[in-house]
PDB file of N, CA and C in Angstrom:
ATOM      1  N   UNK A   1     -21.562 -26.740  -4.415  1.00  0.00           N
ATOM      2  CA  UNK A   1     -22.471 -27.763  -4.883  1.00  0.00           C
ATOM      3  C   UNK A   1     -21.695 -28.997  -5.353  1.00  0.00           C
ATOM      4  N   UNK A   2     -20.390 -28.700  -6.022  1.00  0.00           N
ATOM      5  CA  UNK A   2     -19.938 -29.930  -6.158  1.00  0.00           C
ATOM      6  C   UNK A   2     -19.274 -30.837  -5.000  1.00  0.00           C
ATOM      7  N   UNK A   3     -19.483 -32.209  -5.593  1.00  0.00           N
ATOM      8  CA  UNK A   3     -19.012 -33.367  -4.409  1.00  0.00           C
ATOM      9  C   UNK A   3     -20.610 -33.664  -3.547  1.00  0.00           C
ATOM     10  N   UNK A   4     -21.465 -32.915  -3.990  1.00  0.00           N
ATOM     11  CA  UNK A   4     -22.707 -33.482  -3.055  1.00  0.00           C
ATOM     12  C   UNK A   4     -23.276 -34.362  -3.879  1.00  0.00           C
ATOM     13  N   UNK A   5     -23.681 -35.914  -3.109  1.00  0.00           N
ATOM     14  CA  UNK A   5     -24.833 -36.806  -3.445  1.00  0.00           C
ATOM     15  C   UNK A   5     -25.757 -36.392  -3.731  1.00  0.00           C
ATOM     16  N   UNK A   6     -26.172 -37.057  -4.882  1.00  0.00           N
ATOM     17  CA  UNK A   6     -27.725 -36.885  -5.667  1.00  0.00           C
ATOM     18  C   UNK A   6     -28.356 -38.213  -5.539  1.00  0.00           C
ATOM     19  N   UNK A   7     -29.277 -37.908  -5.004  1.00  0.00           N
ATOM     20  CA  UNK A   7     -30.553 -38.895  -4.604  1.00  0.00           C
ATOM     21  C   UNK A   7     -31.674 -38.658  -5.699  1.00  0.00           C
ATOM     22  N   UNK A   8     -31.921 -39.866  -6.372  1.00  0.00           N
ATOM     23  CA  UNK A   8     -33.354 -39.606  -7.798  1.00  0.00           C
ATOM     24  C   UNK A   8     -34.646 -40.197  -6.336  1.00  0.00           C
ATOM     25  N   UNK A   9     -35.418 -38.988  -6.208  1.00  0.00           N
ATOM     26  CA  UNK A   9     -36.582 -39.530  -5.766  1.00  0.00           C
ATOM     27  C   UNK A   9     -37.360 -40.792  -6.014  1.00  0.00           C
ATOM     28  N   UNK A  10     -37.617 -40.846  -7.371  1.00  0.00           N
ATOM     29  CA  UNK A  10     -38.195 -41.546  -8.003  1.00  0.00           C
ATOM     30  C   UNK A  10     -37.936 -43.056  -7.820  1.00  0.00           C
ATOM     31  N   UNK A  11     -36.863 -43.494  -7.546  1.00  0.00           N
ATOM     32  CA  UNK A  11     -36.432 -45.088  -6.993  1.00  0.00           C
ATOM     33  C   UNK A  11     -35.698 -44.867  -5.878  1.00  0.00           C
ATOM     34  N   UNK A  12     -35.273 -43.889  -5.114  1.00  0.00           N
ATOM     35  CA  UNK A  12     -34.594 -43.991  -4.359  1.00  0.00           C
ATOM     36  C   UNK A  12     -32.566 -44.211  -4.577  1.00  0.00           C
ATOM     37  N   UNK A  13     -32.501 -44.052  -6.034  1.00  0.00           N
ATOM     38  CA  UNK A  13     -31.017 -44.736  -6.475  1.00  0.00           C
ATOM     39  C   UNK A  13     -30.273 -43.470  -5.839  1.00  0.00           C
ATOM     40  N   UNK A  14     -28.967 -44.148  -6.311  1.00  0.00           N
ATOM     41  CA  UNK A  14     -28.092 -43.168  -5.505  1.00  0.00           C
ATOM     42  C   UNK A  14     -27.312 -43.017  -7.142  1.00  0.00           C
ATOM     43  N   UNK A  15     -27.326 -41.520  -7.685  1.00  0.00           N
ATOM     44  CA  UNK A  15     -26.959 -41.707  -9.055  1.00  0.00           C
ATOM     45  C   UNK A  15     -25.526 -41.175  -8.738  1.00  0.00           C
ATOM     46  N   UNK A  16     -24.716 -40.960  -7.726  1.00  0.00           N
ATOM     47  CA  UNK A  16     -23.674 -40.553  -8.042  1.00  0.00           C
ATOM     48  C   UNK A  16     -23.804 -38.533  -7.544  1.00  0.00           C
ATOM     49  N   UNK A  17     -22.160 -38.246  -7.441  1.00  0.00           N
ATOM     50  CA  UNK A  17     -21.549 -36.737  -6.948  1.00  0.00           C
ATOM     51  C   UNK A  17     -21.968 -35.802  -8.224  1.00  0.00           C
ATOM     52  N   UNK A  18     -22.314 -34.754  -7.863  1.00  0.00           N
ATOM     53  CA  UNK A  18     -22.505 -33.989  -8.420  1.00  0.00           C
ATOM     54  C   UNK A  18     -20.329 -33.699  -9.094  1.00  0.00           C
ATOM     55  N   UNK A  19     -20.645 -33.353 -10.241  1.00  0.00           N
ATOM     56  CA  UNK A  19     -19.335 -32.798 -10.822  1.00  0.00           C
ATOM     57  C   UNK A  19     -18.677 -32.149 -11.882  1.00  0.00           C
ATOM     58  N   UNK A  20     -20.291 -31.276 -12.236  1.00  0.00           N
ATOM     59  CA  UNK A  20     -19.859 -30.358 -13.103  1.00  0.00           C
ATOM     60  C   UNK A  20     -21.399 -29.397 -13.021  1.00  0.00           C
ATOM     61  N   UNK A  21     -20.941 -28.253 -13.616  1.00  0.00           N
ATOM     62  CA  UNK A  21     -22.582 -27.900 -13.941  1.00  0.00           C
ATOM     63  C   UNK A  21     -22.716 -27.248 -15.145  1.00  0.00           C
ATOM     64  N   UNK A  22     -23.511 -26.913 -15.754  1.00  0.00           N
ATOM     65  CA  UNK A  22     -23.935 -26.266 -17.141  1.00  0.00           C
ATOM     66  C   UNK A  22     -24.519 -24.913 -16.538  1.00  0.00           C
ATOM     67  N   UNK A  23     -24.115 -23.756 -16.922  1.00  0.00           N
ATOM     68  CA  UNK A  23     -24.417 -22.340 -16.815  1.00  0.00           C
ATOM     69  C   UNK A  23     -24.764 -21.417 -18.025  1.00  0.00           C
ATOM     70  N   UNK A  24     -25.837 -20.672 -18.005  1.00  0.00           N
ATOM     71  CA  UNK A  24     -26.397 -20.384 -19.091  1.00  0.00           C
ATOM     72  C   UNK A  24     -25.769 -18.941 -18.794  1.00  0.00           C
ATOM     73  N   UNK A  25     -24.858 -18.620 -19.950  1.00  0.00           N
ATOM     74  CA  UNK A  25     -23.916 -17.150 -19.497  1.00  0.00           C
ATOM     75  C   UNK A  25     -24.723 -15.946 -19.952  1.00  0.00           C
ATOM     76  N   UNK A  26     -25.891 -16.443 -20.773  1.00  0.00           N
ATOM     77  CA  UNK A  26     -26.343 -14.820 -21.081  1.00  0.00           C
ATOM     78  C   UNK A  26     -26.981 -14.197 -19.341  1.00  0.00           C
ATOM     79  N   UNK A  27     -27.896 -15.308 -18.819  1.00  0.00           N
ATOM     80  CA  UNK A  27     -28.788 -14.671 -17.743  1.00  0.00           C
ATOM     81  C   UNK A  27     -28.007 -15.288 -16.081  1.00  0.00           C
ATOM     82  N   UNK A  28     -26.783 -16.118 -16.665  1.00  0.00           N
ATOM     83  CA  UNK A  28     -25.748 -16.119 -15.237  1.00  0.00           C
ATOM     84  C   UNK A  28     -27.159 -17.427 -14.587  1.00  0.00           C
ATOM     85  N   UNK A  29     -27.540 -18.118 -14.973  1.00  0.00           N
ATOM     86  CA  UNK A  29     -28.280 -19.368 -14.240  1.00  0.00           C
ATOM     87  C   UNK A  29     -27.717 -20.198 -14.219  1.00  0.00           C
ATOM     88  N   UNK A  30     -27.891 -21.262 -13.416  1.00  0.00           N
ATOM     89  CA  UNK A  30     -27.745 -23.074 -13.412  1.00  0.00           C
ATOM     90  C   UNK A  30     -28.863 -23.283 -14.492  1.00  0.00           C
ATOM     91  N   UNK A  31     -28.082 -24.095 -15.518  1.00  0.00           N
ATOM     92  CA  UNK A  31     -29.254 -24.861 -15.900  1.00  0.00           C
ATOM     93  C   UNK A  31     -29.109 -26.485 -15.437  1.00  0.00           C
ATOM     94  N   UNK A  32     -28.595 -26.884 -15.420  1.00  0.00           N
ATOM     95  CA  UNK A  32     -28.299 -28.097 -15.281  1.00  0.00           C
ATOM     96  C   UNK A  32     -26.934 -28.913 -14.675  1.00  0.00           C
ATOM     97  N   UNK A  33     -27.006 -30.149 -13.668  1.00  0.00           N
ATOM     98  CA  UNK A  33     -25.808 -30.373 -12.803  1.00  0.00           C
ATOM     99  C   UNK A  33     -25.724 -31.597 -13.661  1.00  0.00           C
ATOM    100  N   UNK A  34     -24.086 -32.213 -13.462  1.00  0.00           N
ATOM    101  CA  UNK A  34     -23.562 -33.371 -14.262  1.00  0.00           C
ATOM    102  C   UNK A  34     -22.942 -34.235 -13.471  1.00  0.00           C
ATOM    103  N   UNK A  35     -23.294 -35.357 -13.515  1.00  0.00           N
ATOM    104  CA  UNK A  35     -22.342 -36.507 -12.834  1.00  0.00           C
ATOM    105  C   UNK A  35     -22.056 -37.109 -13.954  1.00  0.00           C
ATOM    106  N   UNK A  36     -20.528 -37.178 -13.677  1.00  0.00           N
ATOM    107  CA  UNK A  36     -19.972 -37.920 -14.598  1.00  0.00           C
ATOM    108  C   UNK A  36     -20.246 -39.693 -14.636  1.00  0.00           C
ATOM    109  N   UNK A  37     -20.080 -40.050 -15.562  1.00  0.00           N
ATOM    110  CA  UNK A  37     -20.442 -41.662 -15.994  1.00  0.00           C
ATOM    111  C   UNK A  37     -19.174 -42.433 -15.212  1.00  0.00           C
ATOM    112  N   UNK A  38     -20.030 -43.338 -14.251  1.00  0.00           N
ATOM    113  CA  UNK A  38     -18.910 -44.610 -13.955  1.00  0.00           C
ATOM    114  C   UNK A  38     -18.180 -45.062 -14.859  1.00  0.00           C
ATOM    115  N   UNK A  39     -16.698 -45.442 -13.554  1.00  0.00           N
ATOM    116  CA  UNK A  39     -15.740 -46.127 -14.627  1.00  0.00           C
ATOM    117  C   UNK A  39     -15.913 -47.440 -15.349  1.00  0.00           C
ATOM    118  N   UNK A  40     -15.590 -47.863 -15.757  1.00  0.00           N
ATOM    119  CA  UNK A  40     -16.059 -49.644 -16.440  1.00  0.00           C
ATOM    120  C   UNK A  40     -14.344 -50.209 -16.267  1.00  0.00           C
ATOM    121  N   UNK A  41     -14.424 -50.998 -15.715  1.00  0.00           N
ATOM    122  CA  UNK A  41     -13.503 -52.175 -15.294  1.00  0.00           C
ATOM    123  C   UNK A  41     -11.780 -51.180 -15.593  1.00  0.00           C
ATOM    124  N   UNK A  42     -11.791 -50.337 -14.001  1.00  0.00           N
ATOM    125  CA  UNK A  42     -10.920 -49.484 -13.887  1.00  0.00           C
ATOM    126  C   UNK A  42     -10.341 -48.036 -14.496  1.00  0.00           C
ATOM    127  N   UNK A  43     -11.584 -47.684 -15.568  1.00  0.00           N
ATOM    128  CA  UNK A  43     -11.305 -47.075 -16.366  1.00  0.00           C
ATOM    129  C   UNK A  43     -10.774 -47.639 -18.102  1.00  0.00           C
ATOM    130  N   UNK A  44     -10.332 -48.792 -17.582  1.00  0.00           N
ATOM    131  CA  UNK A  44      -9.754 -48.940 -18.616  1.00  0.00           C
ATOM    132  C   UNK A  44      -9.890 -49.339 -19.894  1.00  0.00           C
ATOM    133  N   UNK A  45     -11.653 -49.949 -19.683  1.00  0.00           N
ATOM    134  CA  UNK A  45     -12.915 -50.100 -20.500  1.00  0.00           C
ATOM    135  C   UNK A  45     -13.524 -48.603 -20.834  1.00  0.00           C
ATOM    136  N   UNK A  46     -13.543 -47.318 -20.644  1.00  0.00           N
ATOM    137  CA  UNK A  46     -13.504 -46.312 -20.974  1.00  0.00           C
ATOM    138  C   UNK A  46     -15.089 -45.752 -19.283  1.00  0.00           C
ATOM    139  N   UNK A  47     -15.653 -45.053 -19.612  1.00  0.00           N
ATOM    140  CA  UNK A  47     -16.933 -44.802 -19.054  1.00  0.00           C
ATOM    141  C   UNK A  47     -17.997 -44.693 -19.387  1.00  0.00           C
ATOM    142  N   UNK A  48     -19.163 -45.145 -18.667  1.00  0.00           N
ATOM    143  CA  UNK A  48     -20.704 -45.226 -18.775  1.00  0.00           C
ATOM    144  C   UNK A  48     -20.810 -44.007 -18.966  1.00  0.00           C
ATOM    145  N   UNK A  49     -22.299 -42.919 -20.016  1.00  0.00           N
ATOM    146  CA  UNK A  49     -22.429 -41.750 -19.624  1.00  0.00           C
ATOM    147  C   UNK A  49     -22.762 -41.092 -18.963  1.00  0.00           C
ATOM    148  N   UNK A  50     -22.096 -39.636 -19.094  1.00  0.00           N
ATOM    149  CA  UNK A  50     -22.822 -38.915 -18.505  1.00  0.00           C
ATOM    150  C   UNK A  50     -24.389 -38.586 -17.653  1.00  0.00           C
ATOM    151  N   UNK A  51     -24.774 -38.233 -16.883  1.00  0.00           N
ATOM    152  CA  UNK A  51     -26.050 -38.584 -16.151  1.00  0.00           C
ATOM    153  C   UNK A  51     -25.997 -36.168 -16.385  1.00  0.00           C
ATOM    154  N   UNK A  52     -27.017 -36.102 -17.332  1.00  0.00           N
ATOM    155  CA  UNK A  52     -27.055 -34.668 -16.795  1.00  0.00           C
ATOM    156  C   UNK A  52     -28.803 -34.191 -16.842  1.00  0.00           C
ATOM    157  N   UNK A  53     -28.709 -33.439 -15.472  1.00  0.00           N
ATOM    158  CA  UNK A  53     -30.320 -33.436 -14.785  1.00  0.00           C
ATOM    159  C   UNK A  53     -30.421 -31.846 -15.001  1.00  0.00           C
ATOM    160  N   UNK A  54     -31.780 -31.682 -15.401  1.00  0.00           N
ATOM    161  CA  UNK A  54     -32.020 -29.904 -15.735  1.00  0.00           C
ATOM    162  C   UNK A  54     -32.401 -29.150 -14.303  1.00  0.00           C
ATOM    163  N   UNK A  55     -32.443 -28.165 -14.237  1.00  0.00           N
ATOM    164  CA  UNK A  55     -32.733 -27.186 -13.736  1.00  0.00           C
ATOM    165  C   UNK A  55     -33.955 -28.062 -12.516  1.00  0.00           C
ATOM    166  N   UNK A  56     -34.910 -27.993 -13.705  1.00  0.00           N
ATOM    167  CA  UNK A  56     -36.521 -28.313 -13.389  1.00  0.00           C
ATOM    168  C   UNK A  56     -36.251 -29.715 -13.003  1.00  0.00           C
ATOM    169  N   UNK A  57     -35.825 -30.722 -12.683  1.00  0.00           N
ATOM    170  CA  UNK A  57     -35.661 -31.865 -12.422  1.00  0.00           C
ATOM    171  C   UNK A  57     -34.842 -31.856 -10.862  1.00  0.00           C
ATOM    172  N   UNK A  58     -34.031 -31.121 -10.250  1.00  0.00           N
ATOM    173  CA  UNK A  58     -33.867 -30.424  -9.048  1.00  0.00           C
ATOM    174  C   UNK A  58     -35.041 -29.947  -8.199  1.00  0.00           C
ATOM    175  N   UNK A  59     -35.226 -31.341  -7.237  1.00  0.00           N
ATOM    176  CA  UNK A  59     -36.359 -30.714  -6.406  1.00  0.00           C
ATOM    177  C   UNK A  59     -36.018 -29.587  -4.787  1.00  0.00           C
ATOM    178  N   UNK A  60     -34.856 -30.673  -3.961  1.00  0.00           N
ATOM    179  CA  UNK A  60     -34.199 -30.108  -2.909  1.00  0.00           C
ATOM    180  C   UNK A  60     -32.671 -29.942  -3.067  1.00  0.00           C
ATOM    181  N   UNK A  61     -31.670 -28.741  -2.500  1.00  0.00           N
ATOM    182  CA  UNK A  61     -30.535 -28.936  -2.461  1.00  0.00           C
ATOM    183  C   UNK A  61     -30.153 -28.828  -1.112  1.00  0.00           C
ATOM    184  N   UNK A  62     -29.670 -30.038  -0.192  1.00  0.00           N
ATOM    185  CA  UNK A  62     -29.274 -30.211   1.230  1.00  0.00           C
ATOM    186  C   UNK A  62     -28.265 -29.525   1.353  1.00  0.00           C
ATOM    187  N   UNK A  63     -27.607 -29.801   2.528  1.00  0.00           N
ATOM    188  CA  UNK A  63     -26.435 -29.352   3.011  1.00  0.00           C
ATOM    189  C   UNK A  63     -25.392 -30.263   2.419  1.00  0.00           C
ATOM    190  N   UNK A  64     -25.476 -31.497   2.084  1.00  0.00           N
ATOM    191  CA  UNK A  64     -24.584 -32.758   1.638  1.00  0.00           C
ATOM    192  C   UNK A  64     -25.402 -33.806   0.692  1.00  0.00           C
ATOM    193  N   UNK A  65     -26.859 -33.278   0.526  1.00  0.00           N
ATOM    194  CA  UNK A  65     -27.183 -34.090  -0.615  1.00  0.00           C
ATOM    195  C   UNK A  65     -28.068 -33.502  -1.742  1.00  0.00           C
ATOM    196  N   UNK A  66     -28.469 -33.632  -2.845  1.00  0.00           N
ATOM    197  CA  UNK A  66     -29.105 -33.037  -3.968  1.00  0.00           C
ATOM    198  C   UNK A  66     -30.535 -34.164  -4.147  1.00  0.00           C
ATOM    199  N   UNK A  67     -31.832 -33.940  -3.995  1.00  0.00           N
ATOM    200  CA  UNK A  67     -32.769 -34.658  -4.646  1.00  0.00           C
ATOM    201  C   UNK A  67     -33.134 -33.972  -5.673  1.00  0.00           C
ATOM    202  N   UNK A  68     -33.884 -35.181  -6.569  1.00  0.00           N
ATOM    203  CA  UNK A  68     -34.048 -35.048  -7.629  1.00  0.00           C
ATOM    204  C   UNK A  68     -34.817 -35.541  -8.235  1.00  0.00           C
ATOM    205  N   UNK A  69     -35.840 -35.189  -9.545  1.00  0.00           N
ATOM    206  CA  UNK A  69     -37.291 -36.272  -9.874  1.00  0.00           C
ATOM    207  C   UNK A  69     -36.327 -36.538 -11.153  1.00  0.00           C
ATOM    208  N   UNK A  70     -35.492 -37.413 -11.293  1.00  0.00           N
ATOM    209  CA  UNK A  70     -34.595 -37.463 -12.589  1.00  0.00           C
ATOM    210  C   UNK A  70     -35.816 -38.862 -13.403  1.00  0.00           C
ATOM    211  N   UNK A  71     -36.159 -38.943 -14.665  1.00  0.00           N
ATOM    212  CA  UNK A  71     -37.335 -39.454 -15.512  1.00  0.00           C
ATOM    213  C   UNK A  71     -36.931 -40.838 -15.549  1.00  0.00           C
ATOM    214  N   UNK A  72     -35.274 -40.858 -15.762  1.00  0.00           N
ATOM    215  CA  UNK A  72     -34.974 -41.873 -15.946  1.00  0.00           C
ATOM    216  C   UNK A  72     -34.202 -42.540 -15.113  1.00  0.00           C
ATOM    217  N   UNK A  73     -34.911 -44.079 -14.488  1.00  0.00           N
ATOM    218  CA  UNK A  73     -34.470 -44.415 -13.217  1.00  0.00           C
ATOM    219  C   UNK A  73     -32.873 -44.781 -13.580  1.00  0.00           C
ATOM    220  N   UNK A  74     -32.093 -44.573 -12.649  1.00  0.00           N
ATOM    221  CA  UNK A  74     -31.091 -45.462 -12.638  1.00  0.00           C
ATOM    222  C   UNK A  74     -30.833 -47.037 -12.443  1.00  0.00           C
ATOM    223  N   UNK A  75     -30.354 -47.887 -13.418  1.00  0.00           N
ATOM    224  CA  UNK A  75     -30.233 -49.222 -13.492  1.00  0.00           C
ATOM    225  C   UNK A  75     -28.859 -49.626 -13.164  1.00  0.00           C
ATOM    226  N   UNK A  76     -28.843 -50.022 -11.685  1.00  0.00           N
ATOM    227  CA  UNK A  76     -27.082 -50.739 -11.640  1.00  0.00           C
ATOM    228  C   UNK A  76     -26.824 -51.869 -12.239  1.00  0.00           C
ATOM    229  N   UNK A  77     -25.633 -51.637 -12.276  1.00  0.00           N
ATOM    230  CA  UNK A  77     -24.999 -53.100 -13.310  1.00  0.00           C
ATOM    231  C   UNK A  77     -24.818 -54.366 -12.462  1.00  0.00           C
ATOM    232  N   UNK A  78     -25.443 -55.101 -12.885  1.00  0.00           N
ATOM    233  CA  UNK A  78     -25.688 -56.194 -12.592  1.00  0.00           C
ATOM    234  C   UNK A  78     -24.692 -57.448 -12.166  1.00  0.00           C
ATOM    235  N   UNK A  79     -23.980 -57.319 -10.757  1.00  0.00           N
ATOM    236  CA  UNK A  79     -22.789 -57.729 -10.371  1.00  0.00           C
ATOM    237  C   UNK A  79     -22.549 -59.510 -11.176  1.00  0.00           C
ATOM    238  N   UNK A  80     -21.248 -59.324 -11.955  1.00  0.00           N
ATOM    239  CA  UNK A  80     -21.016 -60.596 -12.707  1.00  0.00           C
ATOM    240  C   UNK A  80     -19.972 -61.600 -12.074  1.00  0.00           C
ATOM    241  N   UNK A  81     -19.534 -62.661 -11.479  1.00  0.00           N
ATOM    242  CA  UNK A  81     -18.116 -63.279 -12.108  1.00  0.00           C
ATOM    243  C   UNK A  81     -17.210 -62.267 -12.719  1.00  0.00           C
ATOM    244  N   UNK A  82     -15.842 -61.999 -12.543  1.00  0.00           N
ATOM    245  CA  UNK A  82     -14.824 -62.009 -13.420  1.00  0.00           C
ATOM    246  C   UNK A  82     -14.732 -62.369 -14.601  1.00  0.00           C
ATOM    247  N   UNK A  83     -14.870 -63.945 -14.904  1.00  0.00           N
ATOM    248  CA  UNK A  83     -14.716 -64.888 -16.091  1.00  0.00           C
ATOM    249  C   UNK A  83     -16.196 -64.693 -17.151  1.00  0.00           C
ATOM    250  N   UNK A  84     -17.508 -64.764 -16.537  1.00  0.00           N
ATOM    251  CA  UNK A  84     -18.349 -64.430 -17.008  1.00  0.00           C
ATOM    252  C   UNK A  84     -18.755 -63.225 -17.364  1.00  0.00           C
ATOM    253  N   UNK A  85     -18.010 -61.653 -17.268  1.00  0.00           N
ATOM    254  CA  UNK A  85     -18.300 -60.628 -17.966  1.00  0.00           C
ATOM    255  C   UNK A  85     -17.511 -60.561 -19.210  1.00  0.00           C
ATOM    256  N   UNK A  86     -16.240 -61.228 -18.685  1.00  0.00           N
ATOM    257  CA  UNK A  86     -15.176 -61.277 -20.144  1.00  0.00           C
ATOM    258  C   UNK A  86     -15.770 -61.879 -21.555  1.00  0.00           C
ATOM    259  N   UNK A  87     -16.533 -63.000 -21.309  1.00  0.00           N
ATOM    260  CA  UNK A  87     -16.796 -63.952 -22.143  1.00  0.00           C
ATOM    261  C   UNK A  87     -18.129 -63.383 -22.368  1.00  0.00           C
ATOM    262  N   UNK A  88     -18.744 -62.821 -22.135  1.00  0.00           N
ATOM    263  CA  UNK A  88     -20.204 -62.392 -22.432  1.00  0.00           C
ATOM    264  C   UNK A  88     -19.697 -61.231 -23.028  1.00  0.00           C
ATOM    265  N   UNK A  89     -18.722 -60.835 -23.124  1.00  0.00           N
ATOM    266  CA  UNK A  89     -18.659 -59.046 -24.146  1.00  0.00           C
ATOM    267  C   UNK A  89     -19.001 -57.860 -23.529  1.00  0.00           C
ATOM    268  N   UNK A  90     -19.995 -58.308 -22.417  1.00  0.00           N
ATOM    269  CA  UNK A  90     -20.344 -56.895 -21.859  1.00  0.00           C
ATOM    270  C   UNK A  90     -19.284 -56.123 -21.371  1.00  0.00           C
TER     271      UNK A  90
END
């Protein structure tokens, strides 16, 4: 499962690789898959969070992609200038 694209139904976004999962050890289940948070300006601004989707929020799992009714759409960042992200703080 890991390294497969997750597709949010819901807008169509592309939230990113699956790359971790949460396992519930008493009953041995998936509860939930994790994509880790984009880097911010090489890493070196640290990372956006975590994106982690439950169980029940997993509608299909493809051969190479994961859909998903995830609640909360994904919002890309809003391509800036160089000079104008520095100076704005973001």
């Amino acid at each position: 499962m890991r390294h497969k694209e997750v597709i949010n139904m819901k807008d169509g976004s592309r939230l990113g690789a699956v790359c971790d999962a949460e396992i519930d050890t008493n009953t041995a289940s998936l509860t939930a898959i994790i994509i880790y948070g984009r880097l911010k300006f090489l890493g070196i601004m640290g990372r956006e969070d975590d994106i982690v989707i439950g169980w029940k929020d997993i509608e299909v799992i493809g051969e190479d992609t994961i859909l998903v009714n995830y609640q909360e759409c994904y919002k890309p960042r809003r391509k800036k200038g160089f000079f104008s992200s520095i100076f704005s703080g973001d």
